[in-house]
N, C-alpha and C. Protein backbone atom coordinates (compact mmCIF):
# COMPACT_ATOMS: atom_id res chain seq x y z
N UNK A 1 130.76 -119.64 -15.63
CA UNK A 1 131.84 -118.85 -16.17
C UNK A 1 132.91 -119.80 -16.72
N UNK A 2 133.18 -119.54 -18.55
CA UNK A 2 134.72 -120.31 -18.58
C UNK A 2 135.36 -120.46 -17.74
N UNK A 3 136.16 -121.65 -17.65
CA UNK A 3 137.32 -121.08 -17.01
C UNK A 3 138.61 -122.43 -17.84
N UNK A 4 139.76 -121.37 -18.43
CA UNK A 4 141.13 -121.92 -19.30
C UNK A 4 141.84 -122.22 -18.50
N UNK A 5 142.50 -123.22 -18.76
CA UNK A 5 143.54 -123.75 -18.03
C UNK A 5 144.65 -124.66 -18.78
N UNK A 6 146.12 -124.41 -18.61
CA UNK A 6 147.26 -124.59 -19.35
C UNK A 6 146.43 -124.91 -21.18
N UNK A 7 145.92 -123.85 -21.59
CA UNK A 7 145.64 -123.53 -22.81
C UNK A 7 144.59 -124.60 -23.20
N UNK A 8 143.55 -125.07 -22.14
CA UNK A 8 142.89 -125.81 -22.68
C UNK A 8 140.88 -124.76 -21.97
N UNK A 9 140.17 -125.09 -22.41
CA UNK A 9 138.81 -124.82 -21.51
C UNK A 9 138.51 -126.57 -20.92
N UNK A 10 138.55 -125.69 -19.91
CA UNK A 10 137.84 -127.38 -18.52
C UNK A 10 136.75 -126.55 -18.01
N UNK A 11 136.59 -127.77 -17.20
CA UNK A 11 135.34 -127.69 -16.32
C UNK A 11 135.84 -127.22 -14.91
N UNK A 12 135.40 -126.52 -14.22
CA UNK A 12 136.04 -125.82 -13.04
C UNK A 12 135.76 -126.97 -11.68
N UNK A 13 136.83 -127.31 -11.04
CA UNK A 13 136.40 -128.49 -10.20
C UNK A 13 136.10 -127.52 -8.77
N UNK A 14 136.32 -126.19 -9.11
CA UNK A 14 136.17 -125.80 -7.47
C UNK A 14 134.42 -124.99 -7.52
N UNK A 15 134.61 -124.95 -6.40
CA UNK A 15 132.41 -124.91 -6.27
C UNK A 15 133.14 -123.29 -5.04
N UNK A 16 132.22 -122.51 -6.29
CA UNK A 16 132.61 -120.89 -5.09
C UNK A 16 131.64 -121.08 -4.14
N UNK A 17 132.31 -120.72 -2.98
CA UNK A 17 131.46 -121.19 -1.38
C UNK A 17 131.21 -119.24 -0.63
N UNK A 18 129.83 -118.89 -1.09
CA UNK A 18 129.45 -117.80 -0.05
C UNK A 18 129.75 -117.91 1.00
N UNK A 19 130.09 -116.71 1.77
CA UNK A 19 130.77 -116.45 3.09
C UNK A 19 129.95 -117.40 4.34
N UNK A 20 128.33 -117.75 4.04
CA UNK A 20 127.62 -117.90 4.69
C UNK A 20 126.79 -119.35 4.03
N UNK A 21 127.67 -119.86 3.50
CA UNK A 21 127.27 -121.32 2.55
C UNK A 21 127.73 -122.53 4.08
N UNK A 22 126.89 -123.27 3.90
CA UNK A 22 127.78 -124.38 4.84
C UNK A 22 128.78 -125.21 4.12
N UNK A 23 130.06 -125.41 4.52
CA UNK A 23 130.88 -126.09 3.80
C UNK A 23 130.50 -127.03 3.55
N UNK A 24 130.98 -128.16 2.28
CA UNK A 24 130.40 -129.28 2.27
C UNK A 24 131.58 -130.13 2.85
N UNK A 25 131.15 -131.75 2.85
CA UNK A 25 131.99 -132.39 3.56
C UNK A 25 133.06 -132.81 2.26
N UNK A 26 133.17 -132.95 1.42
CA UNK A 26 134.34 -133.03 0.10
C UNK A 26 134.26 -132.08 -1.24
N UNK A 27 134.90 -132.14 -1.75
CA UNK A 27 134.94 -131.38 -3.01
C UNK A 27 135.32 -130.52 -2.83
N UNK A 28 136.42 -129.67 -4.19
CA UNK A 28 137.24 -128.50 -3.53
C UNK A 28 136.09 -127.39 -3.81
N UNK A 29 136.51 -126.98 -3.31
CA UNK A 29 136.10 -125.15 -2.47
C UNK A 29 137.09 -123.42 -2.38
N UNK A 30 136.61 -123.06 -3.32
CA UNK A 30 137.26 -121.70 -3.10
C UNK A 30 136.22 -120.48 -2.18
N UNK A 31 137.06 -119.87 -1.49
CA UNK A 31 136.01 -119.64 -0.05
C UNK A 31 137.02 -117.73 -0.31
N UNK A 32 136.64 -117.08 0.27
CA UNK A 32 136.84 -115.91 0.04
C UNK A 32 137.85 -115.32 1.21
N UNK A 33 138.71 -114.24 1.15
CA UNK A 33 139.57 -114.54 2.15
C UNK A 33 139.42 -113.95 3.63
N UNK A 34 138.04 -113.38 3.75
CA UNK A 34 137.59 -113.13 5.45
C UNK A 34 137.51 -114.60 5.75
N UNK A 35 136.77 -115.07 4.80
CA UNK A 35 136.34 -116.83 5.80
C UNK A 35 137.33 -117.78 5.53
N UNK A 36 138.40 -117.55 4.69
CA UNK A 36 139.68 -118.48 5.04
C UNK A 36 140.72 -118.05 6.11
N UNK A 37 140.38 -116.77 6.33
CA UNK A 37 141.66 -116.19 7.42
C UNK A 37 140.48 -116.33 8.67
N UNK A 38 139.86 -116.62 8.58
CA UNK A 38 138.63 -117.16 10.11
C UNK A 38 138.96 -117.93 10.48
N UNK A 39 139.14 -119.53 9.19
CA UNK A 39 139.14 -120.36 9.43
C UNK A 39 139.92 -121.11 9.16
N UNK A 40 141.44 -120.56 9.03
CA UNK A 40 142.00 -121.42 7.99
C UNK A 40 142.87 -122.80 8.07
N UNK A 41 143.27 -123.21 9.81
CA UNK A 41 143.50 -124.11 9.63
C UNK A 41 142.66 -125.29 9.47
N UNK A 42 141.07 -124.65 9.65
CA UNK A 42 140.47 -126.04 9.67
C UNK A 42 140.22 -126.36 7.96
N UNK A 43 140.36 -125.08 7.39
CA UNK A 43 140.12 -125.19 5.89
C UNK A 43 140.76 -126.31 5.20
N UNK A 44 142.67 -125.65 5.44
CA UNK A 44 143.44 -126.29 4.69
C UNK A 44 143.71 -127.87 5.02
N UNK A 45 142.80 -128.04 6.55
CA UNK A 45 142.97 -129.31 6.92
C UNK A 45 142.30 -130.48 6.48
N UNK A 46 141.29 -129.93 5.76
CA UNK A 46 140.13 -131.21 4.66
C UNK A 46 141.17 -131.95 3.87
N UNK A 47 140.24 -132.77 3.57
CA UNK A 47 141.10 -133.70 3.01
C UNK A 47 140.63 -133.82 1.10
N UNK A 48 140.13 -132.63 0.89
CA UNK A 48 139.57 -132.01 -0.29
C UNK A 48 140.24 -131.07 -0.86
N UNK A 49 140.32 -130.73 -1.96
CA UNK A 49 141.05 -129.06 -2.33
C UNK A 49 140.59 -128.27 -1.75
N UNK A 50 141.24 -126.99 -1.44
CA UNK A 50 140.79 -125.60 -0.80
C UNK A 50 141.48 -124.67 -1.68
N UNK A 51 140.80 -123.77 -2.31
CA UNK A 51 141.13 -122.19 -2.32
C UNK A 51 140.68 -121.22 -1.77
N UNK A 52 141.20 -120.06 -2.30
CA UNK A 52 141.08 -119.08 -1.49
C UNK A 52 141.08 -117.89 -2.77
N UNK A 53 139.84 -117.03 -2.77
CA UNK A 53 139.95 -115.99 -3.79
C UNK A 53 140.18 -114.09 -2.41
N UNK A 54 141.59 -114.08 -3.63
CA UNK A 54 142.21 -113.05 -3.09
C UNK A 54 142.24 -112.11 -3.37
N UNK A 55 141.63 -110.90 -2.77
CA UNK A 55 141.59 -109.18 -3.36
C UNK A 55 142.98 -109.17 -3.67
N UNK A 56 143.15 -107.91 -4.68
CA UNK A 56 144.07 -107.22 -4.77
C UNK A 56 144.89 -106.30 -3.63
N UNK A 57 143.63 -105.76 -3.19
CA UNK A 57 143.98 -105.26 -2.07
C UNK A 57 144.51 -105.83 -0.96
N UNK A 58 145.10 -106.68 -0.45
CA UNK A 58 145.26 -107.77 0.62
C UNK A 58 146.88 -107.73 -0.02
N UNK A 59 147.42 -108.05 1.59
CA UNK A 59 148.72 -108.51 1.16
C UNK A 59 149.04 -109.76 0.86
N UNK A 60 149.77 -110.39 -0.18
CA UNK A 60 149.59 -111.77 -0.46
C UNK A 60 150.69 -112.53 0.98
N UNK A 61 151.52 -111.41 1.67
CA UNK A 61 151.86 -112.21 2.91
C UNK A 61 151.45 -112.65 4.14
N UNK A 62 149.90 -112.41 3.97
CA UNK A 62 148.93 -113.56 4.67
C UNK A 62 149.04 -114.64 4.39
N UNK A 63 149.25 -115.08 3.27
CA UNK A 63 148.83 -116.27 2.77
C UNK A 63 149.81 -117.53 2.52
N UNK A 64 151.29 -116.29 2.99
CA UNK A 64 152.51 -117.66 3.03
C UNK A 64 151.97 -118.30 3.75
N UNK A 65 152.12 -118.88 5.38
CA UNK A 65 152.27 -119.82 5.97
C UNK A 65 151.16 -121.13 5.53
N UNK A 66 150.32 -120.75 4.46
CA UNK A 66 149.41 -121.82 3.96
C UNK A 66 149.62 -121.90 2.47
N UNK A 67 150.77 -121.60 1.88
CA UNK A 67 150.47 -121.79 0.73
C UNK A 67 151.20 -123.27 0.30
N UNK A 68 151.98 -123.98 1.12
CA UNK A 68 152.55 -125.49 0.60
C UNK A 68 150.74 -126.60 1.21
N UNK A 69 150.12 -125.65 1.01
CA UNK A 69 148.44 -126.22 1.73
C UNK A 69 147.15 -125.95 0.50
N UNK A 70 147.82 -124.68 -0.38
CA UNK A 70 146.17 -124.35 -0.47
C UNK A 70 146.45 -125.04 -2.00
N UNK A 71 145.52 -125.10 -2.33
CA UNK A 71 145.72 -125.89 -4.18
C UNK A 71 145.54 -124.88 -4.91
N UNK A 72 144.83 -123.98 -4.55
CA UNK A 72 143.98 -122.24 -5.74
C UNK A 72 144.43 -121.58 -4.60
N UNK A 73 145.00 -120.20 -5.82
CA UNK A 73 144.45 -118.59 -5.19
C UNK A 73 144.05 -118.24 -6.23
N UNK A 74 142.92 -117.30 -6.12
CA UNK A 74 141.68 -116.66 -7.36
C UNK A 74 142.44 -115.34 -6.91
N UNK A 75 143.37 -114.25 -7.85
CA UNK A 75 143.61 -112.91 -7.74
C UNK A 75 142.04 -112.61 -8.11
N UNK A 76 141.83 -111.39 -7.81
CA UNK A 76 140.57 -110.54 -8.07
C UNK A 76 141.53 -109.40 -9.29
N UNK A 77 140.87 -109.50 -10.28
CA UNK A 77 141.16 -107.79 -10.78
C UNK A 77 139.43 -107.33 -11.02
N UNK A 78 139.44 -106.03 -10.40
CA UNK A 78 138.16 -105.46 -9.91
C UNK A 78 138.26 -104.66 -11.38
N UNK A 79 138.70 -104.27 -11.67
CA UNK A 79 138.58 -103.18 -13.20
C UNK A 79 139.46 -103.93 -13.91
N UNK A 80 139.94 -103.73 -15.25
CA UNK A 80 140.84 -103.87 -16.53
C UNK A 80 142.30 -102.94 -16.17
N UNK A 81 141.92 -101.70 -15.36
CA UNK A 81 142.83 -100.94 -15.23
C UNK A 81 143.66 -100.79 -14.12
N UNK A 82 143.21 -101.94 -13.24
CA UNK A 82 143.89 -102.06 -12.00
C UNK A 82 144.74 -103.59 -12.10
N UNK A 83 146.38 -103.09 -11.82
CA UNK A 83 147.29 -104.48 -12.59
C UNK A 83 147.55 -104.71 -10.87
N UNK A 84 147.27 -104.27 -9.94
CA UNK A 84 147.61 -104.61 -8.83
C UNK A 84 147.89 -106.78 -8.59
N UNK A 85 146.97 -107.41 -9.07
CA UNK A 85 146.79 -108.80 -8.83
C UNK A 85 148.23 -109.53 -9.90
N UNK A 86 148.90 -108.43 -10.70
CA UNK A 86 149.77 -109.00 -11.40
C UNK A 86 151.21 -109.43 -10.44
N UNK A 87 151.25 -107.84 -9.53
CA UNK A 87 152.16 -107.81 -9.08
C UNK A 87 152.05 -109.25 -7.84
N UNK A 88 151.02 -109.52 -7.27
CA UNK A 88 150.93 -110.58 -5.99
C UNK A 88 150.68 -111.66 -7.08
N UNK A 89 150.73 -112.15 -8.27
CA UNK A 89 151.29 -112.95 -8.74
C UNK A 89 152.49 -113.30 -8.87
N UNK A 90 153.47 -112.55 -9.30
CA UNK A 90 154.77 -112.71 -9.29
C UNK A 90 155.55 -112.87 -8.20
N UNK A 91 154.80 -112.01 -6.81
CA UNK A 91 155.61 -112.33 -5.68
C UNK A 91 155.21 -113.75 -5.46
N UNK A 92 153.88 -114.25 -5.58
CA UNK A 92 153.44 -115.83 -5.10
C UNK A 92 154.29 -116.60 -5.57
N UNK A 93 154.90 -116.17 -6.94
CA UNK A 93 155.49 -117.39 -7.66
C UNK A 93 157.03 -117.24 -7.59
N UNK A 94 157.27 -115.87 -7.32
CA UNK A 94 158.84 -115.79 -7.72
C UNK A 94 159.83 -115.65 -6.20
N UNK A 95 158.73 -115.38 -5.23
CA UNK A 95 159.59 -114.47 -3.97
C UNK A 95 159.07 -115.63 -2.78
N UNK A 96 157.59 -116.25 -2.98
CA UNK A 96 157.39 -117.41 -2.34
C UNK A 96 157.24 -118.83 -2.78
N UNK A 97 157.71 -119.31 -3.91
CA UNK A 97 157.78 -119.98 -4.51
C UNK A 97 156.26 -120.90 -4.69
N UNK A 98 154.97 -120.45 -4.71
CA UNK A 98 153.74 -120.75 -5.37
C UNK A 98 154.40 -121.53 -5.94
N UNK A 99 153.36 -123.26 -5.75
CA UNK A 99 152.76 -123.78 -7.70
C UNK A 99 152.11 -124.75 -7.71
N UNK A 100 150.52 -123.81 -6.70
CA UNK A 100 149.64 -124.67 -6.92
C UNK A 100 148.77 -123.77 -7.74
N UNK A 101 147.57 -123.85 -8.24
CA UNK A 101 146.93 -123.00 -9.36
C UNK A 101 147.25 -121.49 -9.02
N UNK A 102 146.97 -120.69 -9.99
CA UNK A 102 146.78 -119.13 -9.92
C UNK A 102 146.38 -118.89 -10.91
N UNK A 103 144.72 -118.25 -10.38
CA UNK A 103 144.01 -118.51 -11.08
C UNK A 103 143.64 -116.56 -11.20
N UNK A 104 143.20 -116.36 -12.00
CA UNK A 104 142.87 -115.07 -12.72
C UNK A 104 141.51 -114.58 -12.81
N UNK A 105 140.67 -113.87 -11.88
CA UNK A 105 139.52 -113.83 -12.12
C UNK A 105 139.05 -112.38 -11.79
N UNK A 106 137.76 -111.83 -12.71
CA UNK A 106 137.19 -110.58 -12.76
C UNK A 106 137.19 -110.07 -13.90
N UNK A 107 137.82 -108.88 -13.83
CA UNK A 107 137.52 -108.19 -15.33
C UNK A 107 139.12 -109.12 -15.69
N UNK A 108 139.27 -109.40 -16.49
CA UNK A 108 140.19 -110.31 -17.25
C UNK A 108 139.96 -110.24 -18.61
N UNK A 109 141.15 -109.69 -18.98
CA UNK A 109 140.41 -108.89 -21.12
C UNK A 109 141.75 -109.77 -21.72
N UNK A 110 141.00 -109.62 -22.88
CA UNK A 110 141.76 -110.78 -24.29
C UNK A 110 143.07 -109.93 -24.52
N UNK A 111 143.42 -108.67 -24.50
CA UNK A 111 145.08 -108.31 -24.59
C UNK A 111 145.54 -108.20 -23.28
N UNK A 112 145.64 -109.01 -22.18
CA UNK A 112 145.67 -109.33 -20.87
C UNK A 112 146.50 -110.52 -20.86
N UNK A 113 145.77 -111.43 -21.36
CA UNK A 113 146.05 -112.81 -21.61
C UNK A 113 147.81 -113.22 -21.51
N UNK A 114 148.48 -112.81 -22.73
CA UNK A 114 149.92 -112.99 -22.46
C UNK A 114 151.01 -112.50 -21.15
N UNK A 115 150.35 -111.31 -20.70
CA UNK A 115 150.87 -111.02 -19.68
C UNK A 115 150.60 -111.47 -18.19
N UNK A 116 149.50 -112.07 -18.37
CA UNK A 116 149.19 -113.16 -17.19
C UNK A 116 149.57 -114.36 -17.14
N UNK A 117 149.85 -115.19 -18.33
CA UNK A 117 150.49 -115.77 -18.52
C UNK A 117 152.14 -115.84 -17.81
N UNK A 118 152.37 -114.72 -18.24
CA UNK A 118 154.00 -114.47 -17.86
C UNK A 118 154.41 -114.32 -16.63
N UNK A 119 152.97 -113.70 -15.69
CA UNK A 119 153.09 -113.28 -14.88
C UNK A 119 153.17 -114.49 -13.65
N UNK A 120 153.09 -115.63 -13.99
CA UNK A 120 152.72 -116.59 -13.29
C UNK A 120 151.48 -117.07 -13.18
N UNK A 121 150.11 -116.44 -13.90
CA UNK A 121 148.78 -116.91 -13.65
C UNK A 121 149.09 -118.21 -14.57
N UNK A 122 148.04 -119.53 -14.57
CA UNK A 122 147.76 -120.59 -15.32
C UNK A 122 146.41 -121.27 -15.16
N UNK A 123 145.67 -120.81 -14.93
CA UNK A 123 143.97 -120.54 -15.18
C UNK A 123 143.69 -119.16 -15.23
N UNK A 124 142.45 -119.23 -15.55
CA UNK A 124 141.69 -118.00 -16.09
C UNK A 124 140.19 -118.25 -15.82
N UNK A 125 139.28 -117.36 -15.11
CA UNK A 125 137.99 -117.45 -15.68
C UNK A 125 137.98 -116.01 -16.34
N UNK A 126 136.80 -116.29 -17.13
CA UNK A 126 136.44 -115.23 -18.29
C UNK A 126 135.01 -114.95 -18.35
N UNK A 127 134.35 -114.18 -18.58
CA UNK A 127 133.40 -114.06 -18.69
C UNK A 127 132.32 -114.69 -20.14
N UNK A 128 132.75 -114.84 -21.09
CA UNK A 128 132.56 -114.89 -22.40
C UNK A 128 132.89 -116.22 -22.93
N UNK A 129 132.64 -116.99 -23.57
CA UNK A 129 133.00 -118.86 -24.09
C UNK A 129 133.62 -118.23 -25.38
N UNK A 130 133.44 -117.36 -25.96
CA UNK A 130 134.55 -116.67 -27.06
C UNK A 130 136.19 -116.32 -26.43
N UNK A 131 135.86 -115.07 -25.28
CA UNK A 131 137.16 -115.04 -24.59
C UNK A 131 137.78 -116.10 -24.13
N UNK A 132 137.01 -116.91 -24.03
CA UNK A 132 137.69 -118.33 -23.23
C UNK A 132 138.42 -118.69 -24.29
N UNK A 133 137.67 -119.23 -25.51
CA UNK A 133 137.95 -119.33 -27.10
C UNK A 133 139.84 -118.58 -27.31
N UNK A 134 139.56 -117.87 -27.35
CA UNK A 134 140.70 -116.60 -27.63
C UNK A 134 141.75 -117.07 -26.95
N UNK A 135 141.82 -117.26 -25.94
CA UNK A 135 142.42 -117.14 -24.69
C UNK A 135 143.11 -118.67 -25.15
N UNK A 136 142.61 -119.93 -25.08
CA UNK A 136 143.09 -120.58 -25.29
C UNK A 136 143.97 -120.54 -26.55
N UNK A 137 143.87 -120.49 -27.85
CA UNK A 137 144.06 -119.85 -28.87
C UNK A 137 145.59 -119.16 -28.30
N UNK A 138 145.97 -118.25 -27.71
CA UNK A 138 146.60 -117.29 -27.55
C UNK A 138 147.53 -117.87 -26.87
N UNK A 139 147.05 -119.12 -25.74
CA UNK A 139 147.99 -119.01 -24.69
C UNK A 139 148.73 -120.49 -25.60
N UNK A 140 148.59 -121.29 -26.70
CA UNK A 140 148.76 -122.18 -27.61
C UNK A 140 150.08 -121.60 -28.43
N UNK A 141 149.89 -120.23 -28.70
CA UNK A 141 150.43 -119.79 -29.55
C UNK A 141 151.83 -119.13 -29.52
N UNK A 142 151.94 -118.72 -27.66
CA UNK A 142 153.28 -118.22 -28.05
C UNK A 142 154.05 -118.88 -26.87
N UNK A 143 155.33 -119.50 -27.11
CA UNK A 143 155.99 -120.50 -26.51
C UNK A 143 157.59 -120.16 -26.31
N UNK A 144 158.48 -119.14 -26.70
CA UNK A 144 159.34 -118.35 -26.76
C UNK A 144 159.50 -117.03 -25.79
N UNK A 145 160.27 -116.40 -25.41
CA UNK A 145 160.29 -115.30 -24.28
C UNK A 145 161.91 -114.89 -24.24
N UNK A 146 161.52 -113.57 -24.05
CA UNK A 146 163.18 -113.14 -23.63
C UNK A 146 163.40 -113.27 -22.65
N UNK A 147 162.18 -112.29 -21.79
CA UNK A 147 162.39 -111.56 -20.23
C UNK A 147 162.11 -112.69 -19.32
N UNK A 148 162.89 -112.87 -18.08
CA UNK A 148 162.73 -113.92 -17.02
C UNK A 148 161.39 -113.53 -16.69
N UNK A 149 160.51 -114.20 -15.76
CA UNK A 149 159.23 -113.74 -15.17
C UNK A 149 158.86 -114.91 -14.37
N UNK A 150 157.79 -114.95 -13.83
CA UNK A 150 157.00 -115.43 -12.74
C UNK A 150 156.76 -117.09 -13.31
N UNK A 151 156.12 -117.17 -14.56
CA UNK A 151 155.99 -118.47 -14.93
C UNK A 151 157.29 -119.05 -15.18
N UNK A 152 157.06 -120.70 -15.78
CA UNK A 152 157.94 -121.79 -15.79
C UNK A 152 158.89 -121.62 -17.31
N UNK A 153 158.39 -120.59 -17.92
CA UNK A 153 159.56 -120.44 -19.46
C UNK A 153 160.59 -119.81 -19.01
N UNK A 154 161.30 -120.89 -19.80
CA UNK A 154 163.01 -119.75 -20.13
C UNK A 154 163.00 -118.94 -20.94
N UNK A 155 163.44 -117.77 -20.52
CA UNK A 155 163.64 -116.87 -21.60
C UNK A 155 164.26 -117.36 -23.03
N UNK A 156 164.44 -116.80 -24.20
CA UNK A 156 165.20 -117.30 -25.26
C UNK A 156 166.15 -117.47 -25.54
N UNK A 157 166.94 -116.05 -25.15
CA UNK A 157 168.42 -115.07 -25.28
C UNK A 157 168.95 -116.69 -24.24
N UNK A 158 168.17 -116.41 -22.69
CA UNK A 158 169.70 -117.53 -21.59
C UNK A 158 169.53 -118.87 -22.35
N UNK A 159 168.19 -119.24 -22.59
CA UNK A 159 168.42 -120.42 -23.19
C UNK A 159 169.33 -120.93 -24.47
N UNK A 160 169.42 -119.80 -25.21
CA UNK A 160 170.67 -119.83 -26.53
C UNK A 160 171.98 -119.59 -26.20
N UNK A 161 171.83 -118.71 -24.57
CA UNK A 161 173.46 -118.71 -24.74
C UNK A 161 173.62 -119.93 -23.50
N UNK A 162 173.28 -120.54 -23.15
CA UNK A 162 173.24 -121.54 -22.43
C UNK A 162 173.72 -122.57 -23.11
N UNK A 163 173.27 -123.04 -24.43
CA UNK A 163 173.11 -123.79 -25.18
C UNK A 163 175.12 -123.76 -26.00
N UNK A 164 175.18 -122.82 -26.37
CA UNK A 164 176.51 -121.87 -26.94
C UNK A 164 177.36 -122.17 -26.18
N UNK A 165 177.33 -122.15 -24.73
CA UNK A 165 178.37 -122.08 -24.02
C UNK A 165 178.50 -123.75 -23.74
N UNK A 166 177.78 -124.40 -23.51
CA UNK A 166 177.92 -125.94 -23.69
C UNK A 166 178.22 -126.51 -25.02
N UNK A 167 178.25 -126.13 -26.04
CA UNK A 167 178.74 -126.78 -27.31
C UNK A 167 180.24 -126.00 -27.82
N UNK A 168 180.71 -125.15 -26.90
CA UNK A 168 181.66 -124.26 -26.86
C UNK A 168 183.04 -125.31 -25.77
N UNK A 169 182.12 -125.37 -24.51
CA UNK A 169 183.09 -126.01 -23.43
C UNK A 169 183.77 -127.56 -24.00
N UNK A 170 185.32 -127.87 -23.78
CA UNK A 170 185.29 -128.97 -24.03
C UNK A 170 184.62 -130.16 -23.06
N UNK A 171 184.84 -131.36 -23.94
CA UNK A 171 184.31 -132.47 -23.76
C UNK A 171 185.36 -133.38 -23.02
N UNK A 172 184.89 -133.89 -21.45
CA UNK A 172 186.05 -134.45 -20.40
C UNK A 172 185.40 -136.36 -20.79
């Protein structure tokens, strides 16, 4: 499966680990979240990357007390029509201060893209090497914003009047 990342297609360094896979001894690992909440301090304790792919359904406040630990969370969106994984993006990033990957995976559609973006996601898998295509393409393309949100852009509007009010203030 593609998978985009800060507007580029890479190679995915994490190896998805079945519930019933034996861990390996290095290399990161995204593990699913019955067998990271089983196991999780011995998880986050490797000396390898660890993620963790997270239903929608799940509260993402399991996952504070390990998140200055985990390197990935994989949101799940199970349909196109379920934005549930948007909202436990924004809390990861805005209410617990996330910023290690957040990563976007399932049904994940090409007019999706900007708003995951915004939302704090910064990987993507996709199903399609076109969508991947697109996706990169898209996430290249727009670099401007009004509304505050989950990711690392300034809006436009604070950044101009930010700007205004410092070429306004005198000079000590």
């Amino acid at each position: 499966m593609p998978l985009v990342k800060n507007a580029a297609i890479i190679e995915d360094r994490f190896q998805h680990l079945a519930d019933d896979a034996d861990l390996p001894a290095d290399g990161a690992v995204l593990v699913s979240a019955a067998r990271f909440l089983a196991n999780a301090e011995a998880l986050v304790g490797r000396n390898s990357p660890v993620g963790v792919i997270w239903p929608n359904n799940r509260n993402v406040e399991e996952l504070v007390p390990y998140l200055d630990r985990l390197d990935a969370i994989a949101l799940v969106f199970p349909t196109f029509r379920d934005g549930r994984a948007h909202s436990q993006a924004r809390l990861l990033r805005e209410r617990h201060g996330y910023r290690g990957e957040l990563r976007a995976t399932g049904q994940v559609l090409r007019d999706q893209f900007v708003f995951l973006l915004r939302n704090g996601f910064d990987a993507f898998e996709v199903k399609k090497q076109a969508d991947a295509e697109a996706f990169a393409a898209t996430a290249a393309r727009y670099s401007a914003f009004y509304q505050p949100t989950g990711d690392s852009h300034r809006p436009g509007a604070l950044q101009r009047r930010r700007l205004a009010r410092k070429a306004e203030s005198p000079v000590s």
